[in-house]
Structures are given as C-alpha cells and as structure tokens.
Protein backbone atom coordinates (compact mmCIF):
# COMPACT_ATOMS: atom_id res chain seq x y z
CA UNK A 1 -99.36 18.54 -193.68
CA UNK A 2 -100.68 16.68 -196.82
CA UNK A 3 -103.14 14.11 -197.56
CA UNK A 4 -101.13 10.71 -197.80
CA UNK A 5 -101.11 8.82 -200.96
CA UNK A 6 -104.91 7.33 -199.58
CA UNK A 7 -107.14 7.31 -196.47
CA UNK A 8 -109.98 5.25 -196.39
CA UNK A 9 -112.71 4.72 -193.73
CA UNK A 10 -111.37 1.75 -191.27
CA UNK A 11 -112.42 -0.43 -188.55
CA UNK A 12 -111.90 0.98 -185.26
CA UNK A 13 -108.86 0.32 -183.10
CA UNK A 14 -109.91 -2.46 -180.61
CA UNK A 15 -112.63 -3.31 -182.77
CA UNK A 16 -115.03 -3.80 -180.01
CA UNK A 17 -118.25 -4.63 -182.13
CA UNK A 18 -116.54 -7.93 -183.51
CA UNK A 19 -115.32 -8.36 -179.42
CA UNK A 20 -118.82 -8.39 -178.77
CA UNK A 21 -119.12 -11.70 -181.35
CA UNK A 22 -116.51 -13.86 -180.45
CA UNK A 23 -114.50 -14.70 -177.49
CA UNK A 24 -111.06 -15.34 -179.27
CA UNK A 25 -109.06 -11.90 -179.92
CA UNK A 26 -109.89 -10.77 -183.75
CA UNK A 27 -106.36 -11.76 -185.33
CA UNK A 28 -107.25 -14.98 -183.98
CA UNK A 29 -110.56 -15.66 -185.44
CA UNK A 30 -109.43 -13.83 -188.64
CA UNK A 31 -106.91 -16.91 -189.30
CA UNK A 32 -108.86 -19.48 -187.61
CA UNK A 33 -112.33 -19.63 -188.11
CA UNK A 34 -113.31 -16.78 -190.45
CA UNK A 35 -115.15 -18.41 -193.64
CA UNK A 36 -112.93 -21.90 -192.41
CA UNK A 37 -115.04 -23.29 -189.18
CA UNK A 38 -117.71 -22.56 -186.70
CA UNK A 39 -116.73 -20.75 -183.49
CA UNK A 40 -119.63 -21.11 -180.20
CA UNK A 41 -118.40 -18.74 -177.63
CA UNK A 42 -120.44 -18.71 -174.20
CA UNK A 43 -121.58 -15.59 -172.34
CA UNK A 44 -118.89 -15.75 -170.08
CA UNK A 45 -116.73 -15.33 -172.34
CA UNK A 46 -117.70 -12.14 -174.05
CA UNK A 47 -118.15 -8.62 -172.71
CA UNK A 48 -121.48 -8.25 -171.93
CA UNK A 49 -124.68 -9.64 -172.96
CA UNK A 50 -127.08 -8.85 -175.92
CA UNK A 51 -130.08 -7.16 -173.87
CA UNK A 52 -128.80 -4.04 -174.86
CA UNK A 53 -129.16 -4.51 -178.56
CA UNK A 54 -132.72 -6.50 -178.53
CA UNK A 55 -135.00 -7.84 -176.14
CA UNK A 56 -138.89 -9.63 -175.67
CA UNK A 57 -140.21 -5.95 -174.51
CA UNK A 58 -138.46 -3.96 -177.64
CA UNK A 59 -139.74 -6.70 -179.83
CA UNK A 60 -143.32 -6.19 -178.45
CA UNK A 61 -143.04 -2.48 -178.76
CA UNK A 62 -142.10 -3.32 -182.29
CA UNK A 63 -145.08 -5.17 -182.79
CA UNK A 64 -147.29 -3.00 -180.92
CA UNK A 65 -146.71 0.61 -181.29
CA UNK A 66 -144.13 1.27 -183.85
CA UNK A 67 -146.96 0.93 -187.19
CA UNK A 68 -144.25 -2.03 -188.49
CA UNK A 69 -145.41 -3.06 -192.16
CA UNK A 70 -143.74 -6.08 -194.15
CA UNK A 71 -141.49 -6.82 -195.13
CA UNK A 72 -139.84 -6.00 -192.01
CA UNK A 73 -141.86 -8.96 -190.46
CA UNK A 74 -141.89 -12.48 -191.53
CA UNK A 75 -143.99 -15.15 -189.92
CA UNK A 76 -143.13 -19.15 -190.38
CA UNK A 77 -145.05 -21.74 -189.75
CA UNK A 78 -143.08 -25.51 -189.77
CA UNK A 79 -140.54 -23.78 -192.02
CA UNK A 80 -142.94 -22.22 -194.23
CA UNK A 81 -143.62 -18.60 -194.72
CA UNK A 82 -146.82 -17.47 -193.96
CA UNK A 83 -148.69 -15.34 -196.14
CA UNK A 84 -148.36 -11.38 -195.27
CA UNK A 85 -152.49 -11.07 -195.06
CA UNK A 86 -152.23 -13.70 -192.15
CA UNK A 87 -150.45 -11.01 -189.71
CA UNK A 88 -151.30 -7.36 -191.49
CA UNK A 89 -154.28 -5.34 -192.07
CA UNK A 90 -155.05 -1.54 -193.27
CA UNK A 91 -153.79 1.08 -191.28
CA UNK A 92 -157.28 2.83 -190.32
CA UNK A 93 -158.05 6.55 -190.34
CA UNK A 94 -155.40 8.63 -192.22
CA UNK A 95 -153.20 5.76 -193.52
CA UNK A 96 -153.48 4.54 -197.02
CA UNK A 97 -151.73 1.38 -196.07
CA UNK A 98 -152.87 -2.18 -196.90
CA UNK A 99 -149.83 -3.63 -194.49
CA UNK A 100 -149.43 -2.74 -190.95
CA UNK A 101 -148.74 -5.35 -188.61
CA UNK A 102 -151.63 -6.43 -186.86
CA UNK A 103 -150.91 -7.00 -182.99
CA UNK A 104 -153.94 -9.24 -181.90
CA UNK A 105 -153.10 -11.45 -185.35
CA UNK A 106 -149.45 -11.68 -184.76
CA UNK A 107 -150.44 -13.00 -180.91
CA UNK A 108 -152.46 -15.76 -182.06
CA UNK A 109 -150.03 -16.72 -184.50
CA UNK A 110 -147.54 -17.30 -181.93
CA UNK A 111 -149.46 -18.59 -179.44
CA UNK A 112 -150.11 -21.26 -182.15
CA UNK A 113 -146.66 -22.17 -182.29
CA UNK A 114 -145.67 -20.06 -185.60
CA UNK A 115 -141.64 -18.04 -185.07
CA UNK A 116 -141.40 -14.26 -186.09
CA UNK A 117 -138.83 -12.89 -187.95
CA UNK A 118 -138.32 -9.58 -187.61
CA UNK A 119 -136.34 -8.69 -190.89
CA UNK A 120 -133.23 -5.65 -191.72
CA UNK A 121 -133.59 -4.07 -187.99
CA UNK A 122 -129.85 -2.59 -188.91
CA UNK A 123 -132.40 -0.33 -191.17
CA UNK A 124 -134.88 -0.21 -187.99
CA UNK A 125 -133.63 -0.38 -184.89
CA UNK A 126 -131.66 2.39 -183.67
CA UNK A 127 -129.10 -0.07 -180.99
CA UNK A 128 -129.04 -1.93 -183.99
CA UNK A 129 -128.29 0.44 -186.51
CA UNK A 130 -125.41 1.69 -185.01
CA UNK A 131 -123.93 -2.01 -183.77
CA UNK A 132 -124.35 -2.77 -187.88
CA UNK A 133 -122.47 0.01 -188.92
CA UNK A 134 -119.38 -0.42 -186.17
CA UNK A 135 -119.61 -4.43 -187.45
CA UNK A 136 -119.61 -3.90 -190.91
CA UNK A 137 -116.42 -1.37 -190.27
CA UNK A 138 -114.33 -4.06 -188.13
CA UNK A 139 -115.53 -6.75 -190.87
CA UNK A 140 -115.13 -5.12 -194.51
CA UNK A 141 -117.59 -6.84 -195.42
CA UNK A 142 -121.61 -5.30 -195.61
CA UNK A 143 -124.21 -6.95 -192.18
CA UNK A 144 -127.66 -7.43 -192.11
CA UNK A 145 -129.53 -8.24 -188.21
CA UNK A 146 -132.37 -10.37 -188.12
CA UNK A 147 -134.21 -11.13 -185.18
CA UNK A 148 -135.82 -14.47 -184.67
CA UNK A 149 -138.64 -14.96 -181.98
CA UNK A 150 -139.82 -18.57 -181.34
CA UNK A 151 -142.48 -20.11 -179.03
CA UNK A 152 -141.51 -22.78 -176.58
CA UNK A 153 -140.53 -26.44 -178.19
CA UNK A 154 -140.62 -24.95 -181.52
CA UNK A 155 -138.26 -25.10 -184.36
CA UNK A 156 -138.78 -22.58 -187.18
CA UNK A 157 -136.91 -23.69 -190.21
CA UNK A 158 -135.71 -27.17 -191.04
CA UNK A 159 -132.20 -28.08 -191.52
CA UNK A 160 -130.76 -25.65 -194.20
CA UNK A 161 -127.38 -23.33 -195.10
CA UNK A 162 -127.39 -19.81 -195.67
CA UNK A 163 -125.00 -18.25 -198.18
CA UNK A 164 -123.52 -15.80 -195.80
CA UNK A 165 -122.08 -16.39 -192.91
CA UNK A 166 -123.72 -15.62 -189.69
CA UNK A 167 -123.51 -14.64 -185.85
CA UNK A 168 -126.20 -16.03 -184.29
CA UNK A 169 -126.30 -13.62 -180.73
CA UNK A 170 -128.78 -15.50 -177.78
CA UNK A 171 -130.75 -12.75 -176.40
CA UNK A 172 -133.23 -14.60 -174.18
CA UNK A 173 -134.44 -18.23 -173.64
CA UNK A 174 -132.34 -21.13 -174.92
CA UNK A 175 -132.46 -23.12 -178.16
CA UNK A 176 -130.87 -26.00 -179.14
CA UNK A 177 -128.98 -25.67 -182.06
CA UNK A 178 -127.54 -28.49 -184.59
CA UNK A 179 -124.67 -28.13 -187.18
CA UNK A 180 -123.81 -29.92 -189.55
CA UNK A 181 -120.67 -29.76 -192.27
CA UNK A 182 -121.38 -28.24 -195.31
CA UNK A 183 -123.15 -30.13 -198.64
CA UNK A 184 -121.68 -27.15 -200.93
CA UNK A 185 -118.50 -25.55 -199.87
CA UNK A 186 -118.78 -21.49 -199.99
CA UNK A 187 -121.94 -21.37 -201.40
CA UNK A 188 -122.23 -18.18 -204.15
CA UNK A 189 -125.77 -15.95 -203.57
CA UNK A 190 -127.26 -17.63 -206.05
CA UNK A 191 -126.41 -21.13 -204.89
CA UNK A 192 -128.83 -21.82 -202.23
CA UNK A 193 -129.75 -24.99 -200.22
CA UNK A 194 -133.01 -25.43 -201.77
CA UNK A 195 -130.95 -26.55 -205.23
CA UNK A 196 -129.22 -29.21 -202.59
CA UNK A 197 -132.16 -30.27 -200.82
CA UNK A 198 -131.31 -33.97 -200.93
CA UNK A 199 -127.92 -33.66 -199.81
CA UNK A 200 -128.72 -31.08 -197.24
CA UNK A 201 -131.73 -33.56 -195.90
CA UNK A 202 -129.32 -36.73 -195.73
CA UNK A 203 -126.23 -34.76 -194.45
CA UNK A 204 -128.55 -33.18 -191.73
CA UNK A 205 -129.55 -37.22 -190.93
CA UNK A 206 -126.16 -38.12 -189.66
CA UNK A 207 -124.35 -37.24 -186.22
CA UNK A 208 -123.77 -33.19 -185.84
CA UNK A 209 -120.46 -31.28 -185.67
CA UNK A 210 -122.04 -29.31 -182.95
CA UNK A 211 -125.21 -30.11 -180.84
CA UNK A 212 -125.33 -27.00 -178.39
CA UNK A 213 -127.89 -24.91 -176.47
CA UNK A 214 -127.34 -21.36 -176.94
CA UNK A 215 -128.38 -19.80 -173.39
CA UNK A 216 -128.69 -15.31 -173.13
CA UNK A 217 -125.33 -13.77 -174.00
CA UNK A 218 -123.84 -16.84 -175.43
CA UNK A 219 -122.89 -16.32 -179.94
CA UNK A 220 -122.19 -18.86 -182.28
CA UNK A 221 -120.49 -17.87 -185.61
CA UNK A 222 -121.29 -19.89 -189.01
CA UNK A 223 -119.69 -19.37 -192.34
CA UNK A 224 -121.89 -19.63 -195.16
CA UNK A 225 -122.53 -23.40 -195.79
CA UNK A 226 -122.73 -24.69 -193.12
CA UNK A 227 -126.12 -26.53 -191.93
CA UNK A 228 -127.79 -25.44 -189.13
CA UNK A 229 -131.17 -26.06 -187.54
CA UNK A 230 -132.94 -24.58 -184.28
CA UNK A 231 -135.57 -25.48 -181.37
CA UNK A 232 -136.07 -23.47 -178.60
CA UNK A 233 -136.30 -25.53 -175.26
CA UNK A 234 -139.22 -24.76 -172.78
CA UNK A 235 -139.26 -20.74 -173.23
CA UNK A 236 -139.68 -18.40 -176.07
CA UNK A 237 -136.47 -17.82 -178.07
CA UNK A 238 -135.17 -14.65 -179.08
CA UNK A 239 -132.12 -14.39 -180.82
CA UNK A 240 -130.04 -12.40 -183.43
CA UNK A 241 -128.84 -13.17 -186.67
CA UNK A 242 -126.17 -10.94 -188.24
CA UNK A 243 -125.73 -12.10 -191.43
CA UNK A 244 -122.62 -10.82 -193.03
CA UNK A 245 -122.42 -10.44 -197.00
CA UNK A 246 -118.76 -11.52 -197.60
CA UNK A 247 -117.01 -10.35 -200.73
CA UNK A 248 -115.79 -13.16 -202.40
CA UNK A 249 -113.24 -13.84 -205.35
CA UNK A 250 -116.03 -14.21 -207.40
CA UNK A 251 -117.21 -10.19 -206.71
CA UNK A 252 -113.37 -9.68 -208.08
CA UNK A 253 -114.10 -11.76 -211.29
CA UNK A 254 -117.60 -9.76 -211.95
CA UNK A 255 -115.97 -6.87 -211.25
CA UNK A 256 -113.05 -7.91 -214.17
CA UNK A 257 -115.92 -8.88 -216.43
CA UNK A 258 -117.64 -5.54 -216.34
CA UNK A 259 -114.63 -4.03 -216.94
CA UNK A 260 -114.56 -6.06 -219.86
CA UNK A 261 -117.41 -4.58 -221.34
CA UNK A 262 -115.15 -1.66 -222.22
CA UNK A 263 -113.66 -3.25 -225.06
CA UNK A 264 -115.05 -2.74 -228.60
CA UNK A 265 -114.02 -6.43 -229.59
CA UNK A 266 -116.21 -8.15 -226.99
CA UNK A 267 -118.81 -6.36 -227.54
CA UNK A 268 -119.24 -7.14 -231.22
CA UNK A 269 -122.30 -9.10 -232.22
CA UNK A 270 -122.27 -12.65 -233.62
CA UNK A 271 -122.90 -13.41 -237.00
CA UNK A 272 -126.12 -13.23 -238.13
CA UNK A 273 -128.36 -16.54 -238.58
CA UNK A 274 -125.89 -17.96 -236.22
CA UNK A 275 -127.23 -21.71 -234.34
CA UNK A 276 -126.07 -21.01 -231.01
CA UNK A 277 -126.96 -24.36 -230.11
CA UNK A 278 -124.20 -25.85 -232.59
CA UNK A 279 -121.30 -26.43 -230.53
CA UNK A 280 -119.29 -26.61 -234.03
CA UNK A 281 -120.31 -23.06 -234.91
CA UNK A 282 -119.60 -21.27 -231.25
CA UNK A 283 -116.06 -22.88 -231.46
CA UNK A 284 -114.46 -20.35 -233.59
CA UNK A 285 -116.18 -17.35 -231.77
CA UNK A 286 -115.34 -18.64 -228.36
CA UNK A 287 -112.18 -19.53 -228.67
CA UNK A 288 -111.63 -15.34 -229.72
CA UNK A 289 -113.45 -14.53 -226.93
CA UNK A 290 -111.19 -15.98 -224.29
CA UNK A 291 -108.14 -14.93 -226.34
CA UNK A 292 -109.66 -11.20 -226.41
CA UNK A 293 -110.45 -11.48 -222.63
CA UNK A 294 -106.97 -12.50 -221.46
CA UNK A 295 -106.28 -9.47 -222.76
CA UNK A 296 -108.62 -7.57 -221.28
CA UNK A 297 -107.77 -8.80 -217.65
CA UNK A 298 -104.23 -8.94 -217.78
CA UNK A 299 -104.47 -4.85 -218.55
CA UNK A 300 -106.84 -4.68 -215.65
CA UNK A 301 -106.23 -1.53 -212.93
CA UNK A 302 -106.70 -2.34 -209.77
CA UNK A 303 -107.87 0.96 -209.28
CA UNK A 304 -110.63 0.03 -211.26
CA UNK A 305 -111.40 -2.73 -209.88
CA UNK A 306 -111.38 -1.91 -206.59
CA UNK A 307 -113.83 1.69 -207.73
CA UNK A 308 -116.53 -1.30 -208.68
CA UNK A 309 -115.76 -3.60 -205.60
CA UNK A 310 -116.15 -0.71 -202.97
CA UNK A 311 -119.78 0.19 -204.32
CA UNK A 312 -120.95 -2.57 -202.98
CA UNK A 313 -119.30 -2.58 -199.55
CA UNK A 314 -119.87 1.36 -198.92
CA UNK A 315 -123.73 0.57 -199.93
CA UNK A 316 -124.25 -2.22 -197.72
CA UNK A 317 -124.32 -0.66 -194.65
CA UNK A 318 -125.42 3.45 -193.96
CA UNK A 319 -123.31 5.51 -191.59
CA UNK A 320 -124.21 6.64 -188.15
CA UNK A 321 -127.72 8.29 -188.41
CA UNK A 322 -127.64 12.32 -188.33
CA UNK A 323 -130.74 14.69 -187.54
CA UNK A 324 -131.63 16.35 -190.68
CA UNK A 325 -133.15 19.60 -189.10
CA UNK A 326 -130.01 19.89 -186.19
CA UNK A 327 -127.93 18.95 -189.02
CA UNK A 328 -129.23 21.55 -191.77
CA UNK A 329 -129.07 24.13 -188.99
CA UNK A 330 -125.60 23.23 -188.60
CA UNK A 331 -124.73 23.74 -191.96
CA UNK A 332 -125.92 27.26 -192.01
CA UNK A 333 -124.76 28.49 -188.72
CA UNK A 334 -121.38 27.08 -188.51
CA UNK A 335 -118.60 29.21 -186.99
CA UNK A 336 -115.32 29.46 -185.01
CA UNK A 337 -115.56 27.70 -182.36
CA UNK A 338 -117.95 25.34 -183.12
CA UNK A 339 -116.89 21.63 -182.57
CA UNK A 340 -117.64 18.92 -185.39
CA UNK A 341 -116.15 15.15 -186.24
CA UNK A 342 -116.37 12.73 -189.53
CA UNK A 343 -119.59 11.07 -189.84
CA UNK A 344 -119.32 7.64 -187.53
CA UNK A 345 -119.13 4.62 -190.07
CA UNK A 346 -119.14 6.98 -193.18
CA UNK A 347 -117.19 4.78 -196.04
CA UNK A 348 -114.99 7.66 -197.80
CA UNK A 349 -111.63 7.40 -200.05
CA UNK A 350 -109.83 10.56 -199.70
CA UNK A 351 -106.68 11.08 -202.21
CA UNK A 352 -105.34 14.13 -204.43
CA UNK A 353 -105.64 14.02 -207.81
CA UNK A 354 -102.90 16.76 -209.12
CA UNK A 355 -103.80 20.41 -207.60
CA UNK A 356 -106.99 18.93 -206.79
CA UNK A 357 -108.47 16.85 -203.67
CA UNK A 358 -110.47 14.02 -204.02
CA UNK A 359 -112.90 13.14 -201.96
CA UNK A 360 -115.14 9.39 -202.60
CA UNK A 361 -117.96 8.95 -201.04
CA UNK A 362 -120.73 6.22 -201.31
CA UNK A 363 -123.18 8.38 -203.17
CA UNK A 364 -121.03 11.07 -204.58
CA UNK A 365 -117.70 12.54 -204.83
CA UNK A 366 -116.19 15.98 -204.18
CA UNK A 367 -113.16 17.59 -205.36
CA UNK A 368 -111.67 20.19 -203.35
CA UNK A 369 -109.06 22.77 -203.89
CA UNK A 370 -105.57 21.53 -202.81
CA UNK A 371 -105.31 24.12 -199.64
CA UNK A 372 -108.24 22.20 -198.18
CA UNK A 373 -106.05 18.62 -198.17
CA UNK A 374 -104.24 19.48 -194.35
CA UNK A 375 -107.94 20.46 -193.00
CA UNK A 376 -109.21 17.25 -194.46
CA UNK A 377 -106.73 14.63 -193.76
CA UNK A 378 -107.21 16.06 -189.52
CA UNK A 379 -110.86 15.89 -190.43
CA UNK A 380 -110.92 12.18 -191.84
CA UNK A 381 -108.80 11.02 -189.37
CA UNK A 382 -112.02 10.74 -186.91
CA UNK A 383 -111.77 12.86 -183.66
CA UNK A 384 -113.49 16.14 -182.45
CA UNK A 385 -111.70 19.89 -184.04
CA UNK A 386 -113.15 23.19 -183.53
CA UNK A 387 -113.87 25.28 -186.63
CA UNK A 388 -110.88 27.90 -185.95
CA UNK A 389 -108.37 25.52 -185.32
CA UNK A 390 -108.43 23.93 -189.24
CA UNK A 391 -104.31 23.55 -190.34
CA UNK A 392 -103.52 25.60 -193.64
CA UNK A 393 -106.94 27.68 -193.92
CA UNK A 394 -107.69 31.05 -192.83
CA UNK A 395 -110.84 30.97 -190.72
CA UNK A 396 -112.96 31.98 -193.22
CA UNK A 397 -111.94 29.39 -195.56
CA UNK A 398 -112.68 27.05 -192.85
CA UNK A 399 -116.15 28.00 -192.11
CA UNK A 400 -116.87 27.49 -195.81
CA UNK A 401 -115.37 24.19 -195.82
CA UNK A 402 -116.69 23.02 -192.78
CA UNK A 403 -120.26 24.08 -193.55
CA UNK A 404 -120.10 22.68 -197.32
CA UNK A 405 -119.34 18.70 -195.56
CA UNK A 406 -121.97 19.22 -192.58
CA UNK A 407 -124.82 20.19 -195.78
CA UNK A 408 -123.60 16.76 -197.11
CA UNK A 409 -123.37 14.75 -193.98
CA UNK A 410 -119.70 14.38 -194.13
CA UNK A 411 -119.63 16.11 -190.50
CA UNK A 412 -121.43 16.07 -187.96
CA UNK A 413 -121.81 18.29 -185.32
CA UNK A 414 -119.39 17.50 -181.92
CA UNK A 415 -119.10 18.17 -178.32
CA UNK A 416 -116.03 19.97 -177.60
C-alpha cells in the first residue's frame, strides 16, 4: 500500500463539534449562513447543552484556586477595561509574581456590576481545549473561547463588531442580545469598529435584525461585522464566545506578496535622493513594480502558497494534549503489542517526495525512508494499530518507527 498523492489532517466524519453550534446540518450552514448571515439556534434544537464545557462553579474554581494571572482575565466596567492592578496582586510566599488574580477583589468588582472575561480558555481549560481543537478541525479555520460572566441587568460592552466571526454558546442565565447589519462588510484584523465608531453608534440606533434572549443551551452564530450588543436579564450571565479566525482572500494575497519578495527586481532599492512624496517621481517606479509583480504572481505555485497559508491554520489551534512523562516513557518502552493512534487534532501533510517520505508538521518536518510510507498512511489515517501489526516493516523496523513519532508527539499511546 502507498501513501496517496497527499493526506492531510481533516475534520471528523459527522463533525459533531460544529453539531454542537448550530442546529442546521453543516452542508447547510456552510452555503447558507457561513460568513453570509446570522444563524440563532435554540437549545432544543442542538444536542445537548453547554454545562459540560463551562459553568458558574468551574468559573469560580478558576478564580479561586487555579493561581489565574492576566491576561487570561479581563474585567470591564461600562465597556471599559479595567486596569489589571484593580483585580491582581503578588502571589505571596514562593511566587515571584506581581499578577495573580485576586479572589476577594474580583468579588467586589462584580458585585459592583463590572463583567469578567475570562480570556484563551482553549489554552486553559481542559473541556475546552479539546472542544477547540475538534472545532477548529470541522472549521479550517483557527478558534479562540472566551468566556463572558455578567452580573444581573448589566451590559458589558456597547454596541460594536468583531472581526471574526463568532458562536456565542448560553451557558447559564439569559441575556438579551441585539444585532444589527454590518457598517463595514468583512471587516480585515486590522479594520476594527473603533475606526467606524460613528457609523457603528448610528447603525446600532435604528430597529435590530435580531432582538433575542439567549436562554442555557441556546447558540447564536455571527460573522465578523456584524453589530452586536448584550444585557443579561435578572441573573448572572455566563456565556461562550468562540471566536473563529477565518482565512480570508486577503491571507492568499499576503501570502502572494511574500512570495514576491523572492524576486531580485522587487527588491531593488529606489534611487537615491528620491521625493517619495512627488507623485510625478513614484510614477515611473510604480508603474515597473506592478508590471514586475504580474509576473511574479502569475508564476505563483500553489504549493507555495498554500506551505505559507497552512502556518497559520496548523498554529492556531494545538492538538489534543499528551502527558509528557507517560508519553516519554512511551517512547522508550515501545514494543509489539503495544497499541498507539495519531495525535487527536494534530495538523500534518503527509506526501513522498521521490524515495523519500514526507512528513509536515506544524513545528517541524520529517522525512522518512520510503518502506515506512504503508505504516504511515494506516497510521495517519486516525484509528488504534498495535506495534506488530505495521504493513511493509519487519517488527523491528516498526518499533523504531513507532517510538521515533511517540518522542515527537506524532502518536500517542492507545487502548487496544
């Protein structure tokens, strides 16, 4: 058996963290609402509720006993961000730390009406790390999870657009939530709503696309641009926030114009003493420019594109977490008849390249020998094999193999 042409890393099958988002099947919201329109799907609806992920007692263990430190916390105050200092204080005895959250600071905060925003919990959280990773899979595109707290009758931010889009997952209480068409259509990550603050004030004046109350369970999906406000009714609020980093057209053109920087031409300097505020004098040098560049792109590989492009997908998100000190002793025992699987959510490109096999990874690549590429495609492919069982390697070949990807945390070890 050999190693097709290409296997990547892919979403899984039923893609059931993206099921857990929205209550239309996937194809469905892919061609509907996906960066188009907003999509508010109650709990009924959707597969189960959100408790599982987050809740008020994990986010007061959080605050409590887990030695949190900014920026992992954010407090707001009438859609302003409080000062770190406000909520943190030193560490005490044996922890040169100037940051830890400070529980009896963060309680009088909220008591006095100020929301909490507990910040990249996909980093934190372990429920959360792994429902990141699966979403980011189904998606292609890199998630964040943010988890917003708010007292009773209180609204955190004003009316505002992010530029990413966003499922906003009710985990307890209700808040009333207002949305509003966008100001600036597909807003870029450096675009934001603060450099539209007039239109985004006057457009959030008029009557609402949507005027809902998100109750426990219930998700509401917002591509990027759209305005959106909040105020939790007569209990505190919890709710996620998954915000998803889309790739855009525009990653494709940066990605063209750093391949650009290859050529010799463009990369020439302009003339010294040169006014580059003179329109009259840029002419000439401009107009080469885009002659030299049409060149450039129309020679463009996607290959090489698409090497650029993927860094920042397979960085956005980390794979399944592994335990380094099971995992190391893994590596070194290894042996026929030990069970072990791919990495859960591990972004890889696996190809051959002549009598070699390639193997991309986020942080590194391998290259393999070509008997290895049967034992790798069976490998890649995602389920549970037993060291012993490997197609096209004698055992011992296998144990080397196997042990040289569980030292990297390509495996991991399995249950048989």
């Amino acid at each position: 058996m050999a190693v097709p042409p290409e296997r990547s890393a892919s979403r899984s099958a039923d893609r059931e963290a993206l099921r857990r988002c929205v209550g239309v099947d996937p194809d469905r919201f892919a061609d509907e609402h996906w960066g188009r329109r907003p999509l508010l799907t109650p709990s009924a609806d959707l597969p189960r509720p959100f408790d599982d992920l987050f809740d008020l007692e994990r986010a007061d263990e959080l605050l409590s006993r887990r030695g949190l430190r900014t920026p992992f916390l954010r407090v707001a105050r009438d859609g302003a961000v409080l000062g770190s200092s406000q909520f943190t204080r030193g560490g005490g005895v044996g922890a040169e730390i100037a940051d830890q959250v400070a529980d009896d600071r963060v309680a009088s905060l909220f008591a006095e009406g100020c929301t909490l925003v507990f910040q990249g919990l996909h980093r934190l959280w372990p429920p959360l790390v792994d429902f990141a990773t699966d979403l980011g899979a189904d998606l292609g595109h890199p998630v964040q999870v943010n988890a917003y707290l708010t007292p009773p009758q209180s609204q955190g931010f004003s009316a505002h657009y992010d530029v990413h889009d966003v499922f906003v997952l009710q985990v307890a209480g209700r808040k009333r939530w207002r949305v509003h068409e966008p100001v600036h259509q597909d807003p870029l990550r450096d675009q934001p709503w603060a450099d539209h603050a007039d239109a985004v004030a006057e457009r959030a004046a008029r009557e609402p696309l949507l005027d809902e109350v998100l109750a426990p369970g219930d998700a509401l999906y917002l591509p990027r641009g759209y305005l959106h406000s909040a105020v939790a009714q007569g209990e505190i609020s919890a709710h996620l926030t998954v915000g998803v980093h889309v790739l855009t057209r525009y990653a494709l053109v940066e990605a063209l114009l750093a391949l650009a920087g290859r050529d010799t031409d463009l990369r020439a300097s302009l003339p010294l003493g040169i006014d580059v505020a003179d329109p009259d004098q840029l002419a000439p040098h401009l107009t080469a420019v885009v002659g030299l560049l049409g060149d450039v792109l129309a020679d463009a590989d996607p290959r090489d594109v698409a090497e650029r492009v993927r860094r920042r997908v397979w960085s956005g998100n980390a794979p399944r977490p592994l335990a380094p000190l099971a995992q190391a002793t893994a590596a070194r025992n290894a042996d026929a008849g030990d069970a072990v699987r791919w990495r859960p959510g591990l972004r890889f490109r696996l190809r051959t390249d002549g009598d070699r096999v390639v193997l991309d990874l986020p942080h590194d690549r391998m290259t393999l020998p070509a008997g290895t590429a049967a034992a790798l495609d069976l490998l890649a492919a995602g389920g549970v094999v037993v060291l012993g069982t490997l197609p096209g390697l004698p055992v011992e070949d296998q144990r080397v193999l196997v042990r040289r990807l569980l030292k990297d945390g390509v495996l991991v070890p399995a249950q048989p």
